[in-house]
Protein backbone atom coordinates (compact mmCIF):
# COMPACT_ATOMS: atom_id res chain seq x y z
CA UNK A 1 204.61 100.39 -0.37
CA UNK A 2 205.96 98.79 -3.62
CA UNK A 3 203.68 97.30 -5.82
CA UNK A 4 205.19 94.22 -7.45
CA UNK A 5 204.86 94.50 -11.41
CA UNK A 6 206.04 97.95 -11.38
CA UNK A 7 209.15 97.55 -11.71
CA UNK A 8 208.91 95.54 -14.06
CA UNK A 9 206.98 97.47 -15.82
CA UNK A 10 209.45 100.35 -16.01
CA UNK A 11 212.24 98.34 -17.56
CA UNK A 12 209.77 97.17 -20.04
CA UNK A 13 208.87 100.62 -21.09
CA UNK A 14 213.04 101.71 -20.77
CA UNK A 15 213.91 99.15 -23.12
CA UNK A 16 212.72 101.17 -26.42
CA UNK A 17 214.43 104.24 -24.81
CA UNK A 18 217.42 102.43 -24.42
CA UNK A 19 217.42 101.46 -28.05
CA UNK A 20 215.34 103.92 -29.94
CA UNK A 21 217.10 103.93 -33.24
CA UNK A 22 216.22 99.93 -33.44
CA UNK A 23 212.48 101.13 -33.00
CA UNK A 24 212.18 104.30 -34.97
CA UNK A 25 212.24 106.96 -31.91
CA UNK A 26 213.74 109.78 -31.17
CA UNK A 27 215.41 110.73 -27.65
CA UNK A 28 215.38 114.38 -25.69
CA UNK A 29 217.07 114.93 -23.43
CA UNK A 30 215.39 116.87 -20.63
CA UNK A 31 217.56 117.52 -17.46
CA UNK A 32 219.52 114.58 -16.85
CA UNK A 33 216.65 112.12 -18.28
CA UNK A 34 216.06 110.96 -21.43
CA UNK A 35 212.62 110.30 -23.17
CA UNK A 36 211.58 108.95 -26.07
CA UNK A 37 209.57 110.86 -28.93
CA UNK A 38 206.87 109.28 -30.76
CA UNK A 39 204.44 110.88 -32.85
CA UNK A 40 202.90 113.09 -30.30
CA UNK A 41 203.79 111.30 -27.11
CA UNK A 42 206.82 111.81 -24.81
CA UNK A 43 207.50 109.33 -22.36
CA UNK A 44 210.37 107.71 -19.94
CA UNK A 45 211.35 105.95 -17.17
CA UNK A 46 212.63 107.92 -13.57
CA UNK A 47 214.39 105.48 -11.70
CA UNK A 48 213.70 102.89 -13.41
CA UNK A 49 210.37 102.45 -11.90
CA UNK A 50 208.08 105.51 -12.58
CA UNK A 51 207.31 106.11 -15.75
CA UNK A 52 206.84 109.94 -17.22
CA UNK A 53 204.41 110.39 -19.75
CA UNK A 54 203.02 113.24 -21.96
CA UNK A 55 200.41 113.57 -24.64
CA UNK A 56 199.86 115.99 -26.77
CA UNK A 57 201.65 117.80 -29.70
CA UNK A 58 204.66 119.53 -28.53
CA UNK A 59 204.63 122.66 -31.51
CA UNK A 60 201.95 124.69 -30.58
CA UNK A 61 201.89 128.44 -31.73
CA UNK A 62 202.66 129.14 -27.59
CA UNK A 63 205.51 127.48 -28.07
CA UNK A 64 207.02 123.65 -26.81
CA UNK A 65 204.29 122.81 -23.89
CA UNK A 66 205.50 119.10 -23.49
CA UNK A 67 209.09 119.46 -22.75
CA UNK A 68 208.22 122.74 -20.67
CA UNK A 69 206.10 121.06 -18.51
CA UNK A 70 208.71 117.85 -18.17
CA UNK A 71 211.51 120.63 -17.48
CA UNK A 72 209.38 121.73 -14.58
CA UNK A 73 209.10 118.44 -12.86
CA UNK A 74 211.39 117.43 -9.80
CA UNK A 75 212.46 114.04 -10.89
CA UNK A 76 214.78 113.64 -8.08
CA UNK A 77 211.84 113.97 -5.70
CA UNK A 78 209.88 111.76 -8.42
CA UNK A 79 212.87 108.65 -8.01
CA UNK A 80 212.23 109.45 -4.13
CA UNK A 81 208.61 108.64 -4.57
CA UNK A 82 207.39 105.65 -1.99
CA UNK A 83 211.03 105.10 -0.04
């Protein structure tokens, strides 16, 4: 089932990652995605539909938690989500 303003949705929130420097963020990237940096929020689109988000600083004295726990996701199986 697709829900209707999702998509949407998705290329509304790709559209700063797409053009970060005009907005003031920074890109990683983690696998073969690419998410935008702000402050202490990571966030980006999978498949132009889903959107990936984390909260929460990144530097922590255990080390980078955000982009460890993004580099554990499946985002292959994430795109795949609802076909």
């Amino acid at each position: 089932m697709r829900l209707p303003g999702i998509p949407a949705f998705a290329a509304l929130c790709a559209t700063p990652i797409a053009s970060e420097g005009a907005v003031g963020m920074k890109t990683d990237p983690i696998g073969r995605q690419k998410f935008a940096v702000q402050d202490s929020r990571t966030m980006g689109p999978i498949a132009n539909r889903i959107l990936v988000q984390v909260d929460g600083p990144d530097e922590t004295t255990e080390g980078p938690r955000q982009k460890a726990a993004l580099a554990t996701m499946d985002f292959a199986g994430v795109a795949n989500f609802g076909n």
